[in-house]
PDB file of N, CA and C in Angstrom:
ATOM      1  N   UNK A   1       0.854  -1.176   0.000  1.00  0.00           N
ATOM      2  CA  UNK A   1       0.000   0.000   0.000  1.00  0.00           C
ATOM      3  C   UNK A   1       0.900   1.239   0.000  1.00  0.00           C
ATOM      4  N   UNK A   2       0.434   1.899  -0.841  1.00  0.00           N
ATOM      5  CA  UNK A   2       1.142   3.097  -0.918  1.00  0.00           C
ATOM      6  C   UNK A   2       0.527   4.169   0.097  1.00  0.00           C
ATOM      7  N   UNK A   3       0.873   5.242   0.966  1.00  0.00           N
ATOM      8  CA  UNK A   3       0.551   6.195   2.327  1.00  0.00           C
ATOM      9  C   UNK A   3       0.136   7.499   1.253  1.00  0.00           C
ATOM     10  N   UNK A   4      -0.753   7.461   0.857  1.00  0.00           N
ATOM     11  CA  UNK A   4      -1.320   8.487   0.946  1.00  0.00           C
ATOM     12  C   UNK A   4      -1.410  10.038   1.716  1.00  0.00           C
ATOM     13  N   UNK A   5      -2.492   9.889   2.970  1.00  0.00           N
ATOM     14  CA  UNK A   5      -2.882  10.413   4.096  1.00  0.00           C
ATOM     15  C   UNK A   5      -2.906   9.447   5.164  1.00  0.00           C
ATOM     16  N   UNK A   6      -2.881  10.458   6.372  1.00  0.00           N
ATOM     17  CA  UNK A   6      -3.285   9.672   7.128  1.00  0.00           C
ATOM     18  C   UNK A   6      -4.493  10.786   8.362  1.00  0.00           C
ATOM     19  N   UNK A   7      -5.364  10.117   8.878  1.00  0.00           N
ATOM     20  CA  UNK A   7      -6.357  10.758   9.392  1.00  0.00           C
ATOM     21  C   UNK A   7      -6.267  10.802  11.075  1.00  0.00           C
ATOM     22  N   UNK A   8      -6.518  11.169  12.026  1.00  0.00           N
ATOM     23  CA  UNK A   8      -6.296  10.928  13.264  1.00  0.00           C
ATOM     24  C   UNK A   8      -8.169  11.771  13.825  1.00  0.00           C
ATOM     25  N   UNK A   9      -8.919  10.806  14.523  1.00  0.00           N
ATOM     26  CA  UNK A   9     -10.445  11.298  14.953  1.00  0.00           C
ATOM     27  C   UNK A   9     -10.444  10.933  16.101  1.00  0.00           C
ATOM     28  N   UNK A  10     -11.057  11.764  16.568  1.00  0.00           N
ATOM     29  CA  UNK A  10     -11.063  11.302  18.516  1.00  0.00           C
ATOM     30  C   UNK A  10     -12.673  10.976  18.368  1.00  0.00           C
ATOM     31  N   UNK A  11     -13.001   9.134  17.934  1.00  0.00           N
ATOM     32  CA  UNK A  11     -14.651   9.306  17.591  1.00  0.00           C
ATOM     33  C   UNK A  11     -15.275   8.877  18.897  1.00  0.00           C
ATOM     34  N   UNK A  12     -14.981   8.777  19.992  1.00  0.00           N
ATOM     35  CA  UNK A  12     -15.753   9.041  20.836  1.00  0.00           C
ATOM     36  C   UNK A  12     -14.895   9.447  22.159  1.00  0.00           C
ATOM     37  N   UNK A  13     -15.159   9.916  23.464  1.00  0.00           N
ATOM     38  CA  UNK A  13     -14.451  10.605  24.994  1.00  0.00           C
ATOM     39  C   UNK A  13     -13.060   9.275  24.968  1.00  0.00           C
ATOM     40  N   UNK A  14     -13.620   8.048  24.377  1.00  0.00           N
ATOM     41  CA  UNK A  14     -12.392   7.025  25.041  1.00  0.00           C
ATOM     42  C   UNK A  14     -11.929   6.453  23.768  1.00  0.00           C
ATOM     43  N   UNK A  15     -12.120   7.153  22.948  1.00  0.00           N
ATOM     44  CA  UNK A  15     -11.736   6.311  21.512  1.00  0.00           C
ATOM     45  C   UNK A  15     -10.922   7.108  20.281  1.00  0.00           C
ATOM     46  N   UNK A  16      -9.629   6.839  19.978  1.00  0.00           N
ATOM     47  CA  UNK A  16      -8.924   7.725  18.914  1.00  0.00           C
ATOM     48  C   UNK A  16      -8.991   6.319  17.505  1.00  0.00           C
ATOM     49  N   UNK A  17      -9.401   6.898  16.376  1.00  0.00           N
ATOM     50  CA  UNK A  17      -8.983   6.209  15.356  1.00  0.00           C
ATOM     51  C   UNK A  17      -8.064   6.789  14.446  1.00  0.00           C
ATOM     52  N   UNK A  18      -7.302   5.666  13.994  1.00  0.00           N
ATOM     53  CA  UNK A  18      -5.954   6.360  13.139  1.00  0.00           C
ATOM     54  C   UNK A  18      -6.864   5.362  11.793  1.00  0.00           C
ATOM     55  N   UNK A  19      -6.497   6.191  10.598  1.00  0.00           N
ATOM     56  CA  UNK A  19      -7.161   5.786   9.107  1.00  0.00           C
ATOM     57  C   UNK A  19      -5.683   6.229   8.154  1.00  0.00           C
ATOM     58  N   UNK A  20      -5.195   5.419   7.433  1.00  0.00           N
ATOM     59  CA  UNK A  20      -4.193   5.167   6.706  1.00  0.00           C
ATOM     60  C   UNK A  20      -4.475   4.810   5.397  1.00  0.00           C
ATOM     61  N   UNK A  21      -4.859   5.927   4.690  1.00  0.00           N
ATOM     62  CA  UNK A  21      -5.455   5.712   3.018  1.00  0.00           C
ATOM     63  C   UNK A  21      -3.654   5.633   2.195  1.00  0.00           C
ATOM     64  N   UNK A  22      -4.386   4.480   1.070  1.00  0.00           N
ATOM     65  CA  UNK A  22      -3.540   4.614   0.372  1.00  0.00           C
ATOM     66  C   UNK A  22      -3.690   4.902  -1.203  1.00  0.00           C
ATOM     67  N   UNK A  23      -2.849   4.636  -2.047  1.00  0.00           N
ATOM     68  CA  UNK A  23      -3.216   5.430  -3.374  1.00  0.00           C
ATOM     69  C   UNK A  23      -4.550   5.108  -4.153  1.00  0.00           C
ATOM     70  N   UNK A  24      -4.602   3.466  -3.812  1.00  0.00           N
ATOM     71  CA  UNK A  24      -5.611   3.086  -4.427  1.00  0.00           C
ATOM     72  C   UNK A  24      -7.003   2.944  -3.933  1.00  0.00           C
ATOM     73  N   UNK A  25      -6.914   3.763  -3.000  1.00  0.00           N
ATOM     74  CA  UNK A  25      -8.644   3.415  -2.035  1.00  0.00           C
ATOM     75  C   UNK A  25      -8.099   2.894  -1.582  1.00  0.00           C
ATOM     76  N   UNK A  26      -6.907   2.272  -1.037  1.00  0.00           N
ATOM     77  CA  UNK A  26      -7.194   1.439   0.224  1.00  0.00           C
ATOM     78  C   UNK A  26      -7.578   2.292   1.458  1.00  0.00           C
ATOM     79  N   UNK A  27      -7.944   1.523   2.613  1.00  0.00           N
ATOM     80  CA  UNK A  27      -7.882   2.009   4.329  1.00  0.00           C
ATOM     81  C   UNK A  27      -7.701   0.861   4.931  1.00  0.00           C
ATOM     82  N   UNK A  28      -6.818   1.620   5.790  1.00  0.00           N
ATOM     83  CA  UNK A  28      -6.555   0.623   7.568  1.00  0.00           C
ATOM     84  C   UNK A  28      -6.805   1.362   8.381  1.00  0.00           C
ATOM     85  N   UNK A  29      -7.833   1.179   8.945  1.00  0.00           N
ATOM     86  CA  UNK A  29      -8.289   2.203  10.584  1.00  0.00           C
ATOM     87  C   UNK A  29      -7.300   0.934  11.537  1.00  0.00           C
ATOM     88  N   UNK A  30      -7.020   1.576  12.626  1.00  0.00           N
ATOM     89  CA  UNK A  30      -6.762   1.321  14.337  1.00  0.00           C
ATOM     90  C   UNK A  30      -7.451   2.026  15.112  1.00  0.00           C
ATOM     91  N   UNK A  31      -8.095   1.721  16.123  1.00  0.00           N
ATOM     92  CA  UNK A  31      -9.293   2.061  16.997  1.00  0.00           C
ATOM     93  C   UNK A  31      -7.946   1.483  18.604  1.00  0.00           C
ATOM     94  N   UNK A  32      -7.899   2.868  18.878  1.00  0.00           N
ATOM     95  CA  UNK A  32      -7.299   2.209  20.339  1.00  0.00           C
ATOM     96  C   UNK A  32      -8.000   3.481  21.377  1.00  0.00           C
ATOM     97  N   UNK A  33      -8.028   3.044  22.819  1.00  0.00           N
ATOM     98  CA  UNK A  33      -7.973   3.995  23.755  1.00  0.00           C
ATOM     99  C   UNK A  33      -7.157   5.271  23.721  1.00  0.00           C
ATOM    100  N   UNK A  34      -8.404   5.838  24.262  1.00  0.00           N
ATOM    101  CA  UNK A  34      -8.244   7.826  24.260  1.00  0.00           C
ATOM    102  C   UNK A  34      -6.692   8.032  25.327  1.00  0.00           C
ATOM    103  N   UNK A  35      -6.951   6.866  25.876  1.00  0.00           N
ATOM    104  CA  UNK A  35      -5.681   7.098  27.531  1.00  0.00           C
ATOM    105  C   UNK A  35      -4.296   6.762  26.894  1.00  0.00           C
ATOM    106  N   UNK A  36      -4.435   6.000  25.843  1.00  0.00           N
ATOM    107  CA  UNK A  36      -3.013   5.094  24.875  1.00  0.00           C
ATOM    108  C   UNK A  36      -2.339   6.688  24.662  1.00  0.00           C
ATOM    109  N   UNK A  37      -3.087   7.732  24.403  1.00  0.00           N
ATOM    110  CA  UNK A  37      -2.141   8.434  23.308  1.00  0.00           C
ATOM    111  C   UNK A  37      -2.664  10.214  23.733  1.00  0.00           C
ATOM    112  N   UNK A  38      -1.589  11.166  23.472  1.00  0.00           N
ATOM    113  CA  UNK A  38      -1.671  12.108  24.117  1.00  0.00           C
ATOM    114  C   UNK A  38      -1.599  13.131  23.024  1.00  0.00           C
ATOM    115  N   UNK A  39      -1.363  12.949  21.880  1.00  0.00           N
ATOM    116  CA  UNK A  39      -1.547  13.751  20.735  1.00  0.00           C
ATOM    117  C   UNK A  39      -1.849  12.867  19.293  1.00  0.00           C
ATOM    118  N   UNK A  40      -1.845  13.537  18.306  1.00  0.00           N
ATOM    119  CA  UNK A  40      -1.891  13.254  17.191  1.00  0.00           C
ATOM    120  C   UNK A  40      -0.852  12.058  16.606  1.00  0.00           C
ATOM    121  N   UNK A  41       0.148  12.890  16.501  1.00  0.00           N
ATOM    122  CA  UNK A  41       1.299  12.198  16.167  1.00  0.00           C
ATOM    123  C   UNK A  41       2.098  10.582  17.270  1.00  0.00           C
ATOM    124  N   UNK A  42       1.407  11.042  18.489  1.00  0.00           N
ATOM    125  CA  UNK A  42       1.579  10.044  19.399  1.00  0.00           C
ATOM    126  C   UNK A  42       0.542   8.272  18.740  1.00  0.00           C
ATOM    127  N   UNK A  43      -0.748   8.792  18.318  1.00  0.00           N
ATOM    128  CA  UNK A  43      -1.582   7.659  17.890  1.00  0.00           C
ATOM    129  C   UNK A  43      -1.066   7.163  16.739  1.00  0.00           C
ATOM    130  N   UNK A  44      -0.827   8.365  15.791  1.00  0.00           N
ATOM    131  CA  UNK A  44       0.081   7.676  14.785  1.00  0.00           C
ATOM    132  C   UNK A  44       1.389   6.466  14.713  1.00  0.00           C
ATOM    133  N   UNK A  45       1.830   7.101  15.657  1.00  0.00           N
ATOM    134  CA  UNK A  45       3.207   5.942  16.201  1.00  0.00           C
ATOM    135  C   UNK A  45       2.689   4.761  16.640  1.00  0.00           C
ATOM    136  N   UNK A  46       1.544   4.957  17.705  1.00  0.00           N
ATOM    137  CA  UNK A  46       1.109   3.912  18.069  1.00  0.00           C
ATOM    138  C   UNK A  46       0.056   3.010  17.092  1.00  0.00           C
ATOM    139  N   UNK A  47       0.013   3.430  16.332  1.00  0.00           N
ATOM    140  CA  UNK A  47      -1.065   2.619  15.640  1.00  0.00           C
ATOM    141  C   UNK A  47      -0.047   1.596  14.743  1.00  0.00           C
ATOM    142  N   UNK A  48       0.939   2.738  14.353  1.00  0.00           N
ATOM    143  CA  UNK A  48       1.786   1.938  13.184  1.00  0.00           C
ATOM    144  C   UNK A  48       2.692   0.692  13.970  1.00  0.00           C
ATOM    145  N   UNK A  49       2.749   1.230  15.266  1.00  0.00           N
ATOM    146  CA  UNK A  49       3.305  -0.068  16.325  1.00  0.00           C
ATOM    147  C   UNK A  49       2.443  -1.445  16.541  1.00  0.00           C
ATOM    148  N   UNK A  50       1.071  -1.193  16.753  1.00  0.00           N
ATOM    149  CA  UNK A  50       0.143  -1.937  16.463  1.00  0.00           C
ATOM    150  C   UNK A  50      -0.176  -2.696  15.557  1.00  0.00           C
ATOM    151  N   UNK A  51       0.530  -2.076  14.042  1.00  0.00           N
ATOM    152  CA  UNK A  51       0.244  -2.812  13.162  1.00  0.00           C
ATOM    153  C   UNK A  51       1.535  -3.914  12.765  1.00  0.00           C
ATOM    154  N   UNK A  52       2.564  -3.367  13.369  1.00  0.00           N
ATOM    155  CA  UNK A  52       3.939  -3.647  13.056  1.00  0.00           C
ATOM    156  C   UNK A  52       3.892  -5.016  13.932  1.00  0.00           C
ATOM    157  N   UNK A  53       3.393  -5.175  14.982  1.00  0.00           N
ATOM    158  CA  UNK A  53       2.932  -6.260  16.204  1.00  0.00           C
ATOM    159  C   UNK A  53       1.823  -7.483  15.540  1.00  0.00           C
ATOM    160  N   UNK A  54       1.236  -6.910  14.912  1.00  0.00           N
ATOM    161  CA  UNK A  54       0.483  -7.593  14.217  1.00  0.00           C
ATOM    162  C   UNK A  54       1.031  -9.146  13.053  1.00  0.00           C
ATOM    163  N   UNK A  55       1.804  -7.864  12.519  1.00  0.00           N
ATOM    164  CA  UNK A  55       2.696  -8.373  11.191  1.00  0.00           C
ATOM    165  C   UNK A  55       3.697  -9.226  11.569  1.00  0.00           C
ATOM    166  N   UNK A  56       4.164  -8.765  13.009  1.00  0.00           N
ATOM    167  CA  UNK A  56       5.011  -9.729  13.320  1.00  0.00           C
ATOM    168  C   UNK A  56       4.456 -11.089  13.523  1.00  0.00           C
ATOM    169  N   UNK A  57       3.672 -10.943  14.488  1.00  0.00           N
ATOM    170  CA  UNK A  57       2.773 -12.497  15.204  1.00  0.00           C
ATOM    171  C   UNK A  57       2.067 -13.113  14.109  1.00  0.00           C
ATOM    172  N   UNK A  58       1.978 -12.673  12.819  1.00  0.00           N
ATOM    173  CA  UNK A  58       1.435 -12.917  11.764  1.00  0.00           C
ATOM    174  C   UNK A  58       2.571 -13.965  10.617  1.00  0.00           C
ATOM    175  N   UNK A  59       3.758 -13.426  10.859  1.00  0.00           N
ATOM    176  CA  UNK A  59       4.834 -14.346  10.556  1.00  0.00           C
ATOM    177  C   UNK A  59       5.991 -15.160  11.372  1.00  0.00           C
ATOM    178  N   UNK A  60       5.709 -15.165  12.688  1.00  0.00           N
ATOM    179  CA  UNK A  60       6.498 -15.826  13.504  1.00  0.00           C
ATOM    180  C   UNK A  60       5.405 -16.815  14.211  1.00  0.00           C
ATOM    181  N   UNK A  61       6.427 -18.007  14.041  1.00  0.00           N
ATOM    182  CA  UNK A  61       5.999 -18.742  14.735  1.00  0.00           C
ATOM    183  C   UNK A  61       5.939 -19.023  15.725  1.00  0.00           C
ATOM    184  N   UNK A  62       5.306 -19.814  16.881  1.00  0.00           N
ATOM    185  CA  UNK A  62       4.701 -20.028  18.202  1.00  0.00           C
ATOM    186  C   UNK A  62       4.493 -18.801  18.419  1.00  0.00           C
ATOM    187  N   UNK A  63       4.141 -18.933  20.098  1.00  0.00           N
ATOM    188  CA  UNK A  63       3.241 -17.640  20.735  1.00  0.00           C
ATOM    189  C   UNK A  63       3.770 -16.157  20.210  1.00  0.00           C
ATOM    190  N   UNK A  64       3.027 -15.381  20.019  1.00  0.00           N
ATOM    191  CA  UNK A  64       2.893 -13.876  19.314  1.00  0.00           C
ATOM    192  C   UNK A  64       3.432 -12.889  20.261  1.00  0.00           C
ATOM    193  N   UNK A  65       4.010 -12.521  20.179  1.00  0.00           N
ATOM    194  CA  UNK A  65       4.293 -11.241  21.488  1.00  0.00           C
ATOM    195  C   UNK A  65       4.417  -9.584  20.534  1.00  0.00           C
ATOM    196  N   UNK A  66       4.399  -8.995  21.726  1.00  0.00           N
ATOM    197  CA  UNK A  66       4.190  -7.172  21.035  1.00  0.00           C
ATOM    198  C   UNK A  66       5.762  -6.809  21.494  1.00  0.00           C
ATOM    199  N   UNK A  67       5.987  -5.710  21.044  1.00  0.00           N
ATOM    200  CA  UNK A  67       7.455  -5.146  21.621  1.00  0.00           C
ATOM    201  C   UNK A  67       7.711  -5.218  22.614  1.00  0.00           C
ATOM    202  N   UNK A  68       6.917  -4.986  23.500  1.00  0.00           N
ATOM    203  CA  UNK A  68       6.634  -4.724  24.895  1.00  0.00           C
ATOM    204  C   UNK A  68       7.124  -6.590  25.681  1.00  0.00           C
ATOM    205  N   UNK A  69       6.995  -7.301  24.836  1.00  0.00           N
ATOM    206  CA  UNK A  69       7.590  -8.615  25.432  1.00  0.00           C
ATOM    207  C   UNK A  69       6.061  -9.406  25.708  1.00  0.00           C
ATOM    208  N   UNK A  70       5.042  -8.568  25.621  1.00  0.00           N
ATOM    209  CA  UNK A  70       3.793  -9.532  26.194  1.00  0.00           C
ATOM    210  C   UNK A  70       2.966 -10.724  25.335  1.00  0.00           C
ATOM    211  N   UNK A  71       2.653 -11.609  25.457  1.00  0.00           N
ATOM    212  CA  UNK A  71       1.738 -12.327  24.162  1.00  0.00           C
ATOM    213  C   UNK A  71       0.399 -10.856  23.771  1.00  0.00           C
ATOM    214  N   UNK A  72       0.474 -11.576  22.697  1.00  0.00           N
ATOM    215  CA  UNK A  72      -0.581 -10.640  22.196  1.00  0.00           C
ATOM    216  C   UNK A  72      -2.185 -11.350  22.773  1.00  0.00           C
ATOM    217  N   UNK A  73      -2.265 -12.778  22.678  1.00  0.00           N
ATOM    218  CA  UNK A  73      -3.404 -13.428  23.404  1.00  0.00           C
ATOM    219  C   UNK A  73      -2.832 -12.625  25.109  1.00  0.00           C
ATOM    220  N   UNK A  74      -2.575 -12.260  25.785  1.00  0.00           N
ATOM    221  CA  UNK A  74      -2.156 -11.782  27.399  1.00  0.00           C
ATOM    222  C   UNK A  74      -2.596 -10.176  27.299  1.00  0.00           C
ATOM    223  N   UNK A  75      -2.247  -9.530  25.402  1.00  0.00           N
ATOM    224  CA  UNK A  75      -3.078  -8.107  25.879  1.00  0.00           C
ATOM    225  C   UNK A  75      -4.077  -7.992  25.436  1.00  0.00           C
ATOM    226  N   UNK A  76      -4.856  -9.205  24.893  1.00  0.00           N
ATOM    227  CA  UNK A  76      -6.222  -9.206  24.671  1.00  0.00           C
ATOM    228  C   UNK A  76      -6.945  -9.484  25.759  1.00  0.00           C
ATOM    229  N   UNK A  77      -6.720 -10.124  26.230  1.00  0.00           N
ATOM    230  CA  UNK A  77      -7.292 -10.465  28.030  1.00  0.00           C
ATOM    231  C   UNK A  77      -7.154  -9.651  28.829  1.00  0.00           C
ATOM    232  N   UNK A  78      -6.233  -8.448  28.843  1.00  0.00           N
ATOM    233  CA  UNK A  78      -5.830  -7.493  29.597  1.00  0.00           C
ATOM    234  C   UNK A  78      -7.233  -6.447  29.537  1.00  0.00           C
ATOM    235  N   UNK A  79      -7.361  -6.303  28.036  1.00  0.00           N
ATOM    236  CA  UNK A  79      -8.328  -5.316  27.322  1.00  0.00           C
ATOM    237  C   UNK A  79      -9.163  -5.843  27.832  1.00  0.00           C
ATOM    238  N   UNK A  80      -9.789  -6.901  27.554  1.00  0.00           N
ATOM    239  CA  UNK A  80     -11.273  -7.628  27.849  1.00  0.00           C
ATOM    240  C   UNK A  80     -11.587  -7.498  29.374  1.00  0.00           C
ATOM    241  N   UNK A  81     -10.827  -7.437  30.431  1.00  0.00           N
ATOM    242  CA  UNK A  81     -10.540  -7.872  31.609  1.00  0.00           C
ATOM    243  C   UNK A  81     -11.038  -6.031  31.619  1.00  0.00           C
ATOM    244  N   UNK A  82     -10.449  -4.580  31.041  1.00  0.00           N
ATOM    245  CA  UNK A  82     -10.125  -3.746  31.448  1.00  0.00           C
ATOM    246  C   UNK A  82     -11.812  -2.858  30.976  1.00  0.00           C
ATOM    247  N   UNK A  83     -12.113  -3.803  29.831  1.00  0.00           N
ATOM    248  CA  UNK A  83     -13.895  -3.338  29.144  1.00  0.00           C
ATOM    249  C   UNK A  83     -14.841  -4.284  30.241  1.00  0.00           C
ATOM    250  N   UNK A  84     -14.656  -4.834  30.980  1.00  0.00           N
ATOM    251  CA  UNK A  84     -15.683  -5.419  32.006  1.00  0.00           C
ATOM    252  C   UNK A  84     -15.881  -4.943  33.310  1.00  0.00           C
ATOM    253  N   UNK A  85     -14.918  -4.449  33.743  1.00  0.00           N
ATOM    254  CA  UNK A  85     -14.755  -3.931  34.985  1.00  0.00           C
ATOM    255  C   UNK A  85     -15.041  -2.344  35.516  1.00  0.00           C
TER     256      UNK A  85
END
C-alpha cells in the first residue's frame, strides 16, 4: 500500500482512530484507547506499532508477542478484563 494520508479522529471521549489511506482506495483504521495516546502524532506511532505487532505475530511462529515482550493473546485479556470492569 502506498501512504497516501493519514487521518487521526477522537470518535468518541475514550476512543482515537488512526485511518491510513492509500493510493488506491485502500484504508486501515486502528481504533485504540483515548488514555493510549496524548496527541496526534503520538496515535500515529502507536497505531503503526500496532500494526507492526500484528505483522510480526502474523509471521512468527509459536506464541505472538508485542514489543513490549507480552503475548498478544495476554493483551487481549488485559483489554477484555479492562472493558468489564
Amino acid at each position: 500500500m502506498h501512504l497516501v494520508r493519514t487521518n487521526v479522529a477522537r470518535t468518541t471521549e475514550a476512543t482515537v482512530t488512526v485511518e491510513f489511506h492509500g493510493e488506491g482506495n485502500e484504508l486501515v483504521a486502528v481504533r485504540m484507547s483515548a488514555d493510549s495516546v496524548s496527541s496526534d502524532d503520538d496515535a500515529i506511532a502507536f497505531a503503526a506499532q500496532m500494526l507492526e505487532d500484528l505483522r510480526i505475530a502474523a509471521t512468527t511462529p509459536g506464541p505472538a508477542t508485542t514489543c513490549e515482550g507480552a503475548s498478544i493473546a495476554e493483551m487481549l485479556a488485559a483489554e477484555e478484563a479492562m472493558k468489564s470492569s
